[in-house]
C-alpha atoms as a PDB file:
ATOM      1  CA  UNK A   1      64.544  -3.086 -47.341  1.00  0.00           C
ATOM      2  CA  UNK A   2      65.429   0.725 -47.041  1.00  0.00           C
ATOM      3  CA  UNK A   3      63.335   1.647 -49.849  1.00  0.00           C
ATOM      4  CA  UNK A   4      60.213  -0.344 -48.075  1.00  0.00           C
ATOM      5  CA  UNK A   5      61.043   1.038 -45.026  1.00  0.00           C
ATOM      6  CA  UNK A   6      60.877   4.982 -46.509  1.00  0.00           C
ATOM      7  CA  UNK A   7      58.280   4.136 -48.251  1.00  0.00           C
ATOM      8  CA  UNK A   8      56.340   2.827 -45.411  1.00  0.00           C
ATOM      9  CA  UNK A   9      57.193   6.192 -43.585  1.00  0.00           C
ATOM     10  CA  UNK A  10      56.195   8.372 -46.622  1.00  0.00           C
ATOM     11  CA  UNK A  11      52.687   6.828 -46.280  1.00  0.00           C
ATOM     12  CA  UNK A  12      52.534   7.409 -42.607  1.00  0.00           C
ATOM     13  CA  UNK A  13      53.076  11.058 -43.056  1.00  0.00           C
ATOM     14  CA  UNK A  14      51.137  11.483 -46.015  1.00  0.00           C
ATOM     15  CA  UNK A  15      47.953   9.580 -44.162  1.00  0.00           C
ATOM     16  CA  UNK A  16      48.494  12.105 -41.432  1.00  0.00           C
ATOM     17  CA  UNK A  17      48.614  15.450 -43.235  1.00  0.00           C
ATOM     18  CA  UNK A  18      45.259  14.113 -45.454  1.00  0.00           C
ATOM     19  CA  UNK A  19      43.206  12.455 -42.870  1.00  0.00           C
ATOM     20  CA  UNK A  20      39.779  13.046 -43.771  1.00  0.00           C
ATOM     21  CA  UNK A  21      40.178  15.193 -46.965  1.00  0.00           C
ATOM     22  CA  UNK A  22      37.832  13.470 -49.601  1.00  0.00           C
ATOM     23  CA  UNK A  23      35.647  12.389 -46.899  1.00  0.00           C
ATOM     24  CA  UNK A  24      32.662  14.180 -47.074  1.00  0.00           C
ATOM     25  CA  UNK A  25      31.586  17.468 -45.071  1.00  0.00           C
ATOM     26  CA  UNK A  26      32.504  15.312 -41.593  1.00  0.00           C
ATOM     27  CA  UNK A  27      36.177  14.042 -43.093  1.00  0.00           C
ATOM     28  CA  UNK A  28      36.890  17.548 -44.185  1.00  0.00           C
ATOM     29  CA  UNK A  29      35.860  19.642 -41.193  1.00  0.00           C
ATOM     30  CA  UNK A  30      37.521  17.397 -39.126  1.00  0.00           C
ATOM     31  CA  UNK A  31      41.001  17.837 -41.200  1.00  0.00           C
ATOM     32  CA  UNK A  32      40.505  21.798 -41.146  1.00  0.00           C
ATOM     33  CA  UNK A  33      39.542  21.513 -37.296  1.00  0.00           C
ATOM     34  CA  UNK A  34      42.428  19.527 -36.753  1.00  0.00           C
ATOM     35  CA  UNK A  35      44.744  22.097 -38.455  1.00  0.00           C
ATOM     36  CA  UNK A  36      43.419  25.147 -36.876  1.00  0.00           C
ATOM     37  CA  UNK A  37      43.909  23.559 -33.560  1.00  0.00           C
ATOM     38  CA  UNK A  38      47.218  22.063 -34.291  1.00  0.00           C
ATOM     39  CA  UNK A  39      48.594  25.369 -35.962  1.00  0.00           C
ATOM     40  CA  UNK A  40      47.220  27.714 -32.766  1.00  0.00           C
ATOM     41  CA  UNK A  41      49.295  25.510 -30.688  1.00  0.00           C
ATOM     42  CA  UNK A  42      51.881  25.431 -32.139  1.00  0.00           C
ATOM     43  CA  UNK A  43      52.083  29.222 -32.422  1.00  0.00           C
ATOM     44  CA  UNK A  44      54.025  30.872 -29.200  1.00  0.00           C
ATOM     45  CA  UNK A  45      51.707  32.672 -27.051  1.00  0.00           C
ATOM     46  CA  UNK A  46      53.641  35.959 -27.632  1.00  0.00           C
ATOM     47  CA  UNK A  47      52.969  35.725 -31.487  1.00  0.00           C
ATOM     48  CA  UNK A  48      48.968  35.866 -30.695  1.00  0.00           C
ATOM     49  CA  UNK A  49      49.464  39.569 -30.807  1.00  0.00           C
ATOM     50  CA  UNK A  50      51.183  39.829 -34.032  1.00  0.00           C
ATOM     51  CA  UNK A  51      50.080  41.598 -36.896  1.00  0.00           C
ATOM     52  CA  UNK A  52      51.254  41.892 -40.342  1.00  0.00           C
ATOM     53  CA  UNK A  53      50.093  45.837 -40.389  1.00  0.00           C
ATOM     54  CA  UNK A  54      48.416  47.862 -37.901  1.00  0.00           C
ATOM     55  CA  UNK A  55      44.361  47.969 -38.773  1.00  0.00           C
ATOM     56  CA  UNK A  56      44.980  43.962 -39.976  1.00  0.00           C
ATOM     57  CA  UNK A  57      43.753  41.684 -37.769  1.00  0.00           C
ATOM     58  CA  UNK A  58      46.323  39.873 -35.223  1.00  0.00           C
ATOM     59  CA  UNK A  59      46.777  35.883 -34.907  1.00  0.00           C
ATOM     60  CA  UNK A  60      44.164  35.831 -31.817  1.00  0.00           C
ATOM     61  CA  UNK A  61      42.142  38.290 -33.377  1.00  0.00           C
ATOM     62  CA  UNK A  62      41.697  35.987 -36.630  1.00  0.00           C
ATOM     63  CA  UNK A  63      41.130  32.486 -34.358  1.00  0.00           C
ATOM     64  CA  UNK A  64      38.478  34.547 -32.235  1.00  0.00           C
ATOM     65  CA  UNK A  65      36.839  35.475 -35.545  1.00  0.00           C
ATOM     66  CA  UNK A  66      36.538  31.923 -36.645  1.00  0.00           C
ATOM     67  CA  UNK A  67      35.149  31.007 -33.444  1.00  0.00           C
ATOM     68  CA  UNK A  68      32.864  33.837 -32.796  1.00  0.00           C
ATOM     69  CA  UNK A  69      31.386  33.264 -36.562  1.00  0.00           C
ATOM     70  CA  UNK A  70      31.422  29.675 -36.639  1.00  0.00           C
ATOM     71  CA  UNK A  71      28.660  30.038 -33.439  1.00  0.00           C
ATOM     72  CA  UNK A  72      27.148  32.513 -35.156  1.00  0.00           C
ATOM     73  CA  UNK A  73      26.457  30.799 -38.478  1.00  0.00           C
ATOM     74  CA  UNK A  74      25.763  27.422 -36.628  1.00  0.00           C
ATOM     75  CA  UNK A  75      23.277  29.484 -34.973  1.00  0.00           C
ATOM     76  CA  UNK A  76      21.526  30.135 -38.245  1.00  0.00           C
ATOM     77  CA  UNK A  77      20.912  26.585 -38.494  1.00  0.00           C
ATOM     78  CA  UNK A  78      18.878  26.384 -34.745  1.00  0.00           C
ATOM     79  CA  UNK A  79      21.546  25.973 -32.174  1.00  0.00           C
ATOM     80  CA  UNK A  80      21.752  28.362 -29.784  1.00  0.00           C
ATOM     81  CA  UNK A  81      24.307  30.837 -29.396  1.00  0.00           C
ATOM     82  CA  UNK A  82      26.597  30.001 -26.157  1.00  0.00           C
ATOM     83  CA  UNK A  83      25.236  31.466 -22.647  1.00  0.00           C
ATOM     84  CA  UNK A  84      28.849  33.115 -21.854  1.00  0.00           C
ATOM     85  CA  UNK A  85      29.125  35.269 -25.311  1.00  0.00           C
ATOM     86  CA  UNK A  86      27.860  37.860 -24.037  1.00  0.00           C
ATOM     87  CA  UNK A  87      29.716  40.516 -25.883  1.00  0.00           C
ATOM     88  CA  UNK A  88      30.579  41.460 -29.534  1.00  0.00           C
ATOM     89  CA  UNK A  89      34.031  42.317 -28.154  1.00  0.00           C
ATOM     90  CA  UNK A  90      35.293  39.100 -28.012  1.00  0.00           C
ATOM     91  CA  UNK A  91      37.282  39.226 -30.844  1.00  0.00           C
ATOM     92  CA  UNK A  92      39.473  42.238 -29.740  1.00  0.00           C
ATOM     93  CA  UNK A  93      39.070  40.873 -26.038  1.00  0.00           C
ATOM     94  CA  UNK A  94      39.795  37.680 -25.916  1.00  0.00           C
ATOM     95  CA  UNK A  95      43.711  37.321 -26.855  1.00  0.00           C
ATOM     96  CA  UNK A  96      45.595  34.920 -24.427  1.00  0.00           C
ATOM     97  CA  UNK A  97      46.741  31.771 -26.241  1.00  0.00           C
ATOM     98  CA  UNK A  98      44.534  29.386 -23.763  1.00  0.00           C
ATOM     99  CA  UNK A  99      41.224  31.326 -24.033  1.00  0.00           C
ATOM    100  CA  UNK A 100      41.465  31.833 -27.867  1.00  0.00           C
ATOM    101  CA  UNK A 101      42.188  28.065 -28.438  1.00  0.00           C
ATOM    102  CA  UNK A 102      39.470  27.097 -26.241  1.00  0.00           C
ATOM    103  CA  UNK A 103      36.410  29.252 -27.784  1.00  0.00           C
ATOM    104  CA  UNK A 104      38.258  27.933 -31.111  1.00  0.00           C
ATOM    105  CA  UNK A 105      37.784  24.461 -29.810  1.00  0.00           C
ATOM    106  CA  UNK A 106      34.470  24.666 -28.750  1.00  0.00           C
ATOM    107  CA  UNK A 107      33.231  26.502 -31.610  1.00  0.00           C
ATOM    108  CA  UNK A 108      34.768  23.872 -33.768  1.00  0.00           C
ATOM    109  CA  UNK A 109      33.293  21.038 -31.780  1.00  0.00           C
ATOM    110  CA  UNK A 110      30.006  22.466 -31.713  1.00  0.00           C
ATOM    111  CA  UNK A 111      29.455  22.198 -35.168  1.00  0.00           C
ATOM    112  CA  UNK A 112      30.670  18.962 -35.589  1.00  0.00           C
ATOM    113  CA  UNK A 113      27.962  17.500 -33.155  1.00  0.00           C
ATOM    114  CA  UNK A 114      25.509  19.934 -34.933  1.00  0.00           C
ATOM    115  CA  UNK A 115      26.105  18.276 -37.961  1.00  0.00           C
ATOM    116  CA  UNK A 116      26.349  15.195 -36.514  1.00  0.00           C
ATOM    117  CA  UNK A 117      22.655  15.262 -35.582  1.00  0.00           C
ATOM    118  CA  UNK A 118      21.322  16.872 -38.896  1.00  0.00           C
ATOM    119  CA  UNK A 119      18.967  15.249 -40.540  1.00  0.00           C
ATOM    120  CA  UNK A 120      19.240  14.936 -44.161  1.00  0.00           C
ATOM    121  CA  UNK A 121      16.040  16.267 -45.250  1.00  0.00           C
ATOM    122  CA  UNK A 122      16.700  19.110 -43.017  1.00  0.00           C
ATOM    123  CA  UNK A 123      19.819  20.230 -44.999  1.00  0.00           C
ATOM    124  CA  UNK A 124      17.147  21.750 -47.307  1.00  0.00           C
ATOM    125  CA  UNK A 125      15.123  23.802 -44.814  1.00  0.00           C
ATOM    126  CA  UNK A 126      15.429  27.437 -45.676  1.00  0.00           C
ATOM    127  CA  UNK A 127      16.796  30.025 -43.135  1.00  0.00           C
ATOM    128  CA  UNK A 128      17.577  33.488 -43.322  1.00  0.00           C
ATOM    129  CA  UNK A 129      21.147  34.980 -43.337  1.00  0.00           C
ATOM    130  CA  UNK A 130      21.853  38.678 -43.101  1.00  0.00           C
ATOM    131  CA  UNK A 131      18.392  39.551 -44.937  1.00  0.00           C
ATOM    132  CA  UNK A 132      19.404  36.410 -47.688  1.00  0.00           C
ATOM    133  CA  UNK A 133      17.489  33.519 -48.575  1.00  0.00           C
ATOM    134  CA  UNK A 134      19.895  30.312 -47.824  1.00  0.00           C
ATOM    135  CA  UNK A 135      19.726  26.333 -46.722  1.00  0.00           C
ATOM    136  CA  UNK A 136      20.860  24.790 -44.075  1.00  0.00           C
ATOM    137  CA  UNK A 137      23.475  22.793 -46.143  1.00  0.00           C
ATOM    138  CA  UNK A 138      24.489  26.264 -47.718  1.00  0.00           C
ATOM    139  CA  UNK A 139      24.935  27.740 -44.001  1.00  0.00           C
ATOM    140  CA  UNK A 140      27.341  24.640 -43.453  1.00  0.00           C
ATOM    141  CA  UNK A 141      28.867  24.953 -46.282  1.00  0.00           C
ATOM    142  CA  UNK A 142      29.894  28.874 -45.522  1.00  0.00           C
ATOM    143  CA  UNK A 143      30.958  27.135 -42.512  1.00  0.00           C
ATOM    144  CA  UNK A 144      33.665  25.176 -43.732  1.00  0.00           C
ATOM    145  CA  UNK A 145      34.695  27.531 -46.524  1.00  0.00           C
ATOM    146  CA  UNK A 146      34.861  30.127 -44.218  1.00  0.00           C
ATOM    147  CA  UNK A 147      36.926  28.172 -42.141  1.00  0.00           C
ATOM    148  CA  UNK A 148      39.609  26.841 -44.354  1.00  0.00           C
ATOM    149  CA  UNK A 149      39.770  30.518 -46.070  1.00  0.00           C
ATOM    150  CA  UNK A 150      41.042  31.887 -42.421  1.00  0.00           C
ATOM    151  CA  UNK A 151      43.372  29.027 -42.562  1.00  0.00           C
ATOM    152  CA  UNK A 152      45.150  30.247 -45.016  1.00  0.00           C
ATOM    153  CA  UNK A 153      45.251  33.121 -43.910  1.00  0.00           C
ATOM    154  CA  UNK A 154      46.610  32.098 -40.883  1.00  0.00           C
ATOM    155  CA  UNK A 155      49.572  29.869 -42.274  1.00  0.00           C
ATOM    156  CA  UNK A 156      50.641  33.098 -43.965  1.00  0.00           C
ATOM    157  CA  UNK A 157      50.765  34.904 -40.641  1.00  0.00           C
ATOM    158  CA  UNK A 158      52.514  31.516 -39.076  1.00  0.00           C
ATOM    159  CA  UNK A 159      55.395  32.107 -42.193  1.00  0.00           C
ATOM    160  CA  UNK A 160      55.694  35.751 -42.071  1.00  0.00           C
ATOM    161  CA  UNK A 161      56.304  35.298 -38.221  1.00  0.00           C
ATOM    162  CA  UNK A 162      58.324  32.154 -38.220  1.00  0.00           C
ATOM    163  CA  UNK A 163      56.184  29.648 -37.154  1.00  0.00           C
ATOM    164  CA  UNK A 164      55.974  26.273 -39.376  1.00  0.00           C
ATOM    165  CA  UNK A 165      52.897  24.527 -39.578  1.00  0.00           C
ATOM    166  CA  UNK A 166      53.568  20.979 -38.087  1.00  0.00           C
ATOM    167  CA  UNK A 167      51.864  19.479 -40.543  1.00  0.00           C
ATOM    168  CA  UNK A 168      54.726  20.546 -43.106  1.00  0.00           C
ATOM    169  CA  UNK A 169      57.711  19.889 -40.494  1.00  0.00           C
ATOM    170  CA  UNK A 170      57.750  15.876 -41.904  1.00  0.00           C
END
């Protein structure tokens, strides 16, 4: 009965830290979205400013740059860019714990109803990145590369400042 029981509990945990992965585009940006969210909250709002060298980008500094280029290559695709960024400051600007995670959130939201509403034969339709030649598939596939790279990146930061993910505290 103990053995069922942990094993039971195993699963539970397991489902939870791979919901979505193997899912297609939607299953796996909603994992990474889901981690980026979970790990900015559960960072203190004093560590936003940390930095593991000076010239290195800091915690908010890295979540404001997945944010501001998420809208940016989303806006590749045809959506607009949002009303209120207004400056290319952001980044360096924009470092309480609230604002950060809620740029992060939209950013990460509006891609997923972006893709959402994609139509297949539209994943095809060539834009124009930086002066290259790319598809609308390949723009969301920088997308979700680009974020997952960052998230790395940031669960280094979260060790080297003593924060644990909460996905690994199981």
């Amino acid at each position: 009965m103990k053995k069922m029981l942990l094993a039971m509990l195993l699963t539970t945990a397991l489902q939870a830290q791979t919901e979505g992965l193997w899912q297609g585009y939607d299953g796996e940006w909603g994992h990474v979205s889901r981690q980026l969210i979970a790990l900015a909250e559960a960072t203190p709002a004093e560590k936003f400013a940390w930095r593991p060298a000076p010239g290195i980008r800091s915690v908010s500094e890295v979540y404001m740059h997945i944010a501001l280029a998420n809208f940016y290559l989303l806006s590749v695709t045809g959506p607009k860019m949002p009303a209120d960024l207004k400056s290319e400051d952001l980044e360096k600007t924009v470092t309480a714990k609230a604002d950060v995670i809620g740029w992060l959130k939209r950013s990460l939201d509006a891609v997923k109803v972006a893709h959402a509403v994609v139509k297949p034969d539209d994943l095809q339709r060539k834009v124009k990145v930086n002066g290259v030649d790319a598809t609308v598939d390949g723009m969301y596939l920088r997308i979700i590369v680009h974020a997952n790279e960052h998230m790395g990146q940031l669960i280094a930061y979260a060790r080297m400042s003593g924060v644990v993910p909460p996905w690994t505290k199981e």
